[in-house]
N, C-alpha and C. Protein backbone atom coordinates (compact mmCIF):
# COMPACT_ATOMS: atom_id res chain seq x y z
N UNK A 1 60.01 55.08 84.55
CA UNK A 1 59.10 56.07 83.99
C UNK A 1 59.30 56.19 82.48
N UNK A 2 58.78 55.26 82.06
CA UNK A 2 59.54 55.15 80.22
C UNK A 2 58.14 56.24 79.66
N UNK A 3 59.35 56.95 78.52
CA UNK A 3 57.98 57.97 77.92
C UNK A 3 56.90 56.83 76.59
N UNK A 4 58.21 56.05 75.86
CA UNK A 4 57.29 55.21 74.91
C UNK A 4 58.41 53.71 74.78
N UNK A 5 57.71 52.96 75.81
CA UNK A 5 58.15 51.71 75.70
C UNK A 5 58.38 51.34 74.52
N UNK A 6 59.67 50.96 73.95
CA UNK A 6 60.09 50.32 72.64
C UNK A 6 59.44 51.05 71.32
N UNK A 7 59.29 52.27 71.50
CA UNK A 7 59.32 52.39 70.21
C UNK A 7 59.84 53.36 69.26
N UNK A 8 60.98 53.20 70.01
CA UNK A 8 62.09 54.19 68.97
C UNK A 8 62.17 55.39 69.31
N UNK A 9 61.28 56.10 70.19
CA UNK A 9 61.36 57.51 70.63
C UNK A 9 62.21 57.59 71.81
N UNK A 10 62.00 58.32 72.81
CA UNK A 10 62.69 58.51 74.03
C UNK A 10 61.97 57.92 75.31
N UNK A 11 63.28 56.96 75.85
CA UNK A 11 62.76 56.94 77.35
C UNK A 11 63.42 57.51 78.41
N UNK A 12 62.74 58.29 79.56
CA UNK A 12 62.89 58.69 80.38
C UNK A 12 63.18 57.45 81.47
N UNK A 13 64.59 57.61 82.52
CA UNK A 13 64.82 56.56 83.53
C UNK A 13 64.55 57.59 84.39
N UNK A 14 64.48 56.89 85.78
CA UNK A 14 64.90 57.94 86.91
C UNK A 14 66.14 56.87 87.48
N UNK A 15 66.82 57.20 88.01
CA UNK A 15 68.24 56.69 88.33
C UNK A 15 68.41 57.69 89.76
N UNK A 16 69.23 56.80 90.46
CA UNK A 16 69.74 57.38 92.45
C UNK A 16 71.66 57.05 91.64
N UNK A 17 71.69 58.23 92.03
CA UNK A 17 73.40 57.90 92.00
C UNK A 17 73.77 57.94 93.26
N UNK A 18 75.29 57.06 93.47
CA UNK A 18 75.91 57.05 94.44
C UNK A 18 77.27 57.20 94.03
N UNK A 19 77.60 58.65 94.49
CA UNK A 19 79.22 59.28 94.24
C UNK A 19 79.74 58.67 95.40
N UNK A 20 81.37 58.64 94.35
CA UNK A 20 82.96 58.19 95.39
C UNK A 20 82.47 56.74 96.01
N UNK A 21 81.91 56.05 95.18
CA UNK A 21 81.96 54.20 95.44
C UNK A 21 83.31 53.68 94.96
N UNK A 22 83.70 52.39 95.60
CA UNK A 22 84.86 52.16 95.01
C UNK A 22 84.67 51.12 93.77
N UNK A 23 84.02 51.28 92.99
CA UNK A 23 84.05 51.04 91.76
C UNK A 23 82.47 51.88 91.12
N UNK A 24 82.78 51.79 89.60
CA UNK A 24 81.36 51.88 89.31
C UNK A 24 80.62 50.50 88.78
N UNK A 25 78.96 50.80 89.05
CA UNK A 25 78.15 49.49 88.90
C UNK A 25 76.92 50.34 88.54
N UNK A 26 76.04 49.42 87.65
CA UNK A 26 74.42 50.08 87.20
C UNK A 26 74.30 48.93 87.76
N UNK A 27 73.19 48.75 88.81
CA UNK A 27 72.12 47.58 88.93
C UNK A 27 71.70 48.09 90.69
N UNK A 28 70.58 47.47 90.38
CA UNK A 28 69.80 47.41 91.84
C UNK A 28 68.44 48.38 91.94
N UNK A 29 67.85 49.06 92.96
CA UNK A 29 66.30 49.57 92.61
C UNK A 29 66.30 50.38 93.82
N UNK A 30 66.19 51.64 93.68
CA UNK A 30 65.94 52.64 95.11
C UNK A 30 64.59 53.45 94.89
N UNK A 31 63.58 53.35 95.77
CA UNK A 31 62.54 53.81 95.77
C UNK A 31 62.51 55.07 95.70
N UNK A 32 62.82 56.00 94.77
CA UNK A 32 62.61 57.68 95.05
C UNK A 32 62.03 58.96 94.52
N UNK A 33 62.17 59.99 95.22
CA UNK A 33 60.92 60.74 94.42
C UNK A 33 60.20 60.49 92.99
N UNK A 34 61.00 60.05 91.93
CA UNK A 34 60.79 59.95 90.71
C UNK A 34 60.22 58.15 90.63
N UNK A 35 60.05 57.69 91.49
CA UNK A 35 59.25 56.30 91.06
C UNK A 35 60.71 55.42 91.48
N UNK A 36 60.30 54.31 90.75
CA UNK A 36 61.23 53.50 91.46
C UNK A 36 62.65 53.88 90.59
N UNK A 37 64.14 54.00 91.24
CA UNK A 37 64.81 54.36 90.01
C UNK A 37 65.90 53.08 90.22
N UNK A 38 66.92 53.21 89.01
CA UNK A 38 67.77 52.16 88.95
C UNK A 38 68.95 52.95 89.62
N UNK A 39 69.93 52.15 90.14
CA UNK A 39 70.81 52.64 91.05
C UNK A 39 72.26 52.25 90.41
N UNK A 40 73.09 53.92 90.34
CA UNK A 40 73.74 53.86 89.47
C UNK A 40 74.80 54.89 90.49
N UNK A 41 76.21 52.76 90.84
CA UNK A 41 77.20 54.12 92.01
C UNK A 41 78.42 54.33 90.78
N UNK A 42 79.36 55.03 91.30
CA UNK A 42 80.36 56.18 90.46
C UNK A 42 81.64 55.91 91.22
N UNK A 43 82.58 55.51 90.88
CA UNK A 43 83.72 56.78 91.92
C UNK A 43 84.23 57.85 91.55
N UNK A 44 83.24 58.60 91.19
CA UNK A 44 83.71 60.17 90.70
C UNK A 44 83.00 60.78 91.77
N UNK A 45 83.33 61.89 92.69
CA UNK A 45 83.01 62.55 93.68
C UNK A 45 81.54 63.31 93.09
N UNK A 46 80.88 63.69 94.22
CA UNK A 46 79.59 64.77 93.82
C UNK A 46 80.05 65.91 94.18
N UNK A 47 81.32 66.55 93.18
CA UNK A 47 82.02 67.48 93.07
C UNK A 47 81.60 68.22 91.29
N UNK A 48 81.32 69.20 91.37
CA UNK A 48 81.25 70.31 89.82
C UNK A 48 80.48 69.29 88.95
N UNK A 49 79.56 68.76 89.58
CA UNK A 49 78.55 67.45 87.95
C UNK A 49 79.36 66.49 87.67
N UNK A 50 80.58 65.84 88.55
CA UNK A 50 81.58 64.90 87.94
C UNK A 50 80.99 63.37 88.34
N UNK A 51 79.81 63.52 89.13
CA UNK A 51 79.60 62.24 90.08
C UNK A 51 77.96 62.31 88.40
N UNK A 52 77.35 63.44 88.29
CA UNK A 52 76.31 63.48 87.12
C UNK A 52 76.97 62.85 85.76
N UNK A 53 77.92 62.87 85.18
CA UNK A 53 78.91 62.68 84.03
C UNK A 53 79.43 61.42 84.24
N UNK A 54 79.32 61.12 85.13
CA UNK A 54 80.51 59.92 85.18
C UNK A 54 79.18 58.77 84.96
N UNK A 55 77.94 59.12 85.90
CA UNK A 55 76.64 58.20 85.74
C UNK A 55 75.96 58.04 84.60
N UNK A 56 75.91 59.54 83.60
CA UNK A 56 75.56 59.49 82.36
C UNK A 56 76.01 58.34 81.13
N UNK A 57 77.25 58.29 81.67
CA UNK A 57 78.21 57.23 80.54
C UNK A 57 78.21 55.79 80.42
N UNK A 58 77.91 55.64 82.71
CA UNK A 58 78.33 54.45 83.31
C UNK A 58 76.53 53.41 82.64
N UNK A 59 75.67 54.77 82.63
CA UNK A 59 74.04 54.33 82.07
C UNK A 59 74.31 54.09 80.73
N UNK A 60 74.66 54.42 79.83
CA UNK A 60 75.28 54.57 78.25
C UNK A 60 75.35 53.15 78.30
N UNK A 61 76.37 52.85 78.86
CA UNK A 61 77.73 51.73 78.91
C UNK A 61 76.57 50.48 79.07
N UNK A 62 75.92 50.56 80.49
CA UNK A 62 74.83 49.66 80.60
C UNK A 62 73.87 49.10 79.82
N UNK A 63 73.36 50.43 78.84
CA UNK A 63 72.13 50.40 78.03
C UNK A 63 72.66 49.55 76.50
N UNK A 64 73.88 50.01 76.23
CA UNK A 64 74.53 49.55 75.04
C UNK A 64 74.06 50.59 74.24
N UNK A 65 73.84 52.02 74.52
CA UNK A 65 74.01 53.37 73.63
C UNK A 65 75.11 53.93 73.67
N UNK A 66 75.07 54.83 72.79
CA UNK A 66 76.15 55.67 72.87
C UNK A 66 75.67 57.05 73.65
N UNK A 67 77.02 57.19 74.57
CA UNK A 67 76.80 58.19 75.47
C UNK A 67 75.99 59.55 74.99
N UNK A 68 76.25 59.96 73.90
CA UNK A 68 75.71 61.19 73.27
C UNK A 68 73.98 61.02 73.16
N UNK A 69 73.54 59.67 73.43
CA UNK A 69 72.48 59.52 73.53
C UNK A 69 71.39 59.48 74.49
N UNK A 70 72.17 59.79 75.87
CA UNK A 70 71.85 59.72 77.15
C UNK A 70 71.74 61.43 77.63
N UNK A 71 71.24 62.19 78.12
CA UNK A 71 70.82 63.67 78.71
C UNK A 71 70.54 63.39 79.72
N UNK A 72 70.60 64.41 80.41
CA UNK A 72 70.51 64.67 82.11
C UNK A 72 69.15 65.60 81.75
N UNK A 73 68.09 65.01 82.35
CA UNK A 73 66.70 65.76 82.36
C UNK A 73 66.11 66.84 83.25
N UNK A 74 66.64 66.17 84.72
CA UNK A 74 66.35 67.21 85.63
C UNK A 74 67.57 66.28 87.15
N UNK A 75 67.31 67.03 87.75
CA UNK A 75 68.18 66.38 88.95
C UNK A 75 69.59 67.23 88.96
N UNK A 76 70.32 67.66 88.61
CA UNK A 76 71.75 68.10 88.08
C UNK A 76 72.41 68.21 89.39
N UNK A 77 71.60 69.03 90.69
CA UNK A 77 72.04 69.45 92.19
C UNK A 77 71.40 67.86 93.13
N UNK A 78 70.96 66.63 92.55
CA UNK A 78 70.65 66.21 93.32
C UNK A 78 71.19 64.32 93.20
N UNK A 79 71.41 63.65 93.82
CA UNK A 79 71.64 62.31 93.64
C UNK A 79 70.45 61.60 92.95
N UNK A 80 68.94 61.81 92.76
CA UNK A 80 67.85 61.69 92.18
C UNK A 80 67.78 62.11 90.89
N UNK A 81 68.02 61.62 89.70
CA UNK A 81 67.86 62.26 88.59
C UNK A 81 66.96 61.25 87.30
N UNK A 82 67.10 62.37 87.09
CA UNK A 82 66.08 61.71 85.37
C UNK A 82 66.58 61.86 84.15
N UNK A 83 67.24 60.91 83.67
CA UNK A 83 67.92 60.25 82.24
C UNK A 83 67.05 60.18 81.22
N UNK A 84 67.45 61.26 79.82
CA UNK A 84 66.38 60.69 78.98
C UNK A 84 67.49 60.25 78.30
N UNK A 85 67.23 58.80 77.58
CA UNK A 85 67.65 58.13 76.15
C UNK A 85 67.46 58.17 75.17
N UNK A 86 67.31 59.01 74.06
CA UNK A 86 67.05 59.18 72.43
C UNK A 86 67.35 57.81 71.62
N UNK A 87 65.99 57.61 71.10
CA UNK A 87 66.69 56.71 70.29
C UNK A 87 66.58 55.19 70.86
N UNK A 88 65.10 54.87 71.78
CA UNK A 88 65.28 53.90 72.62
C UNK A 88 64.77 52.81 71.58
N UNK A 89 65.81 51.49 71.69
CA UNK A 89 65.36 50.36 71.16
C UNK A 89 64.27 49.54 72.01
N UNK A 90 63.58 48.71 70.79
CA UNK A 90 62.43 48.17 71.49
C UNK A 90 63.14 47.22 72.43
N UNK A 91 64.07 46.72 73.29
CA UNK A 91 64.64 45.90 73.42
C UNK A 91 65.50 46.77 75.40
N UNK A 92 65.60 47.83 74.56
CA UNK A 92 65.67 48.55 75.78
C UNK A 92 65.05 48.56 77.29
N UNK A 93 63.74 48.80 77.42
CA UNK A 93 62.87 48.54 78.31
C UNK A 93 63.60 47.37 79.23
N UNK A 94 63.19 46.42 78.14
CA UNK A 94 63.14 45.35 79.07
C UNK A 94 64.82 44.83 80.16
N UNK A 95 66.05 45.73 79.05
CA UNK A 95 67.35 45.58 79.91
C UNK A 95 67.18 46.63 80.76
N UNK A 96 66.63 48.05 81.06
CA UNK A 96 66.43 48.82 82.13
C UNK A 96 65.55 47.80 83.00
N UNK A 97 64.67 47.24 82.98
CA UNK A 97 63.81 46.25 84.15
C UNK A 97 64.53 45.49 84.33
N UNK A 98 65.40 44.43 83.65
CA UNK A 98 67.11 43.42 84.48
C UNK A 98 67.73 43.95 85.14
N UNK A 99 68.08 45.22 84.83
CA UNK A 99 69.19 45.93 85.67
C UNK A 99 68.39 46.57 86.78
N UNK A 100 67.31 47.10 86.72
CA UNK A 100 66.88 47.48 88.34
C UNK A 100 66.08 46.31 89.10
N UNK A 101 65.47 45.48 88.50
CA UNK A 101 64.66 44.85 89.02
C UNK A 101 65.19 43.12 89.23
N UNK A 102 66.61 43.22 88.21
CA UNK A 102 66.94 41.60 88.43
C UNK A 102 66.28 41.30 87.73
């Protein structure tokens, strides 16, 4: 759900987390409320936002931003959430579509 494909403004992801995996990984594609999202597991429990925080960074890490550049949009109580990125390179897009789509 990108707000402006490549052009320097903000894109919105929707992302499925999966808390207490035994490692963390960004990649793969789960069909959910928010459109198709990229699937992003943790091993930080879905305990006090630690499984939300730990996905925020693990997306950072993926995107090649810096974490401070990544927000939690809506989702906070739910494994379904929506990531906005400040600051999206034109170049961006297309590594969010590798990483969910292969």
């Amino acid at each position: 759900m990108p707000d402006a494909p490549g052009s320097g403004g903000p894109l919105t992801i929707a992302v499925r987390v999966k808390p207490g995996s035994s490692r963390t990984r960004v990649g793969g594609r789960f069909d959910g409320p928010h459109g198709p999202a990229l699937v992003v597991a943790v091993t930080a429990p879905a305990v006090d936002g630690r499984a939300t925080e730990a996905a925020r960074k693990a997306l950072a890490d993926a995107l090649g931003v810096r974490p401070a550049a990544v927000s939690l949009r809506t989702g906070a109580a739910s494994r379904d959430k929506l990531f906005l990125v400040e600051g999206a390179t034109p170049d961006l897009p297309g590594a969010l579509h590798r990483l969910r789509d292969g």
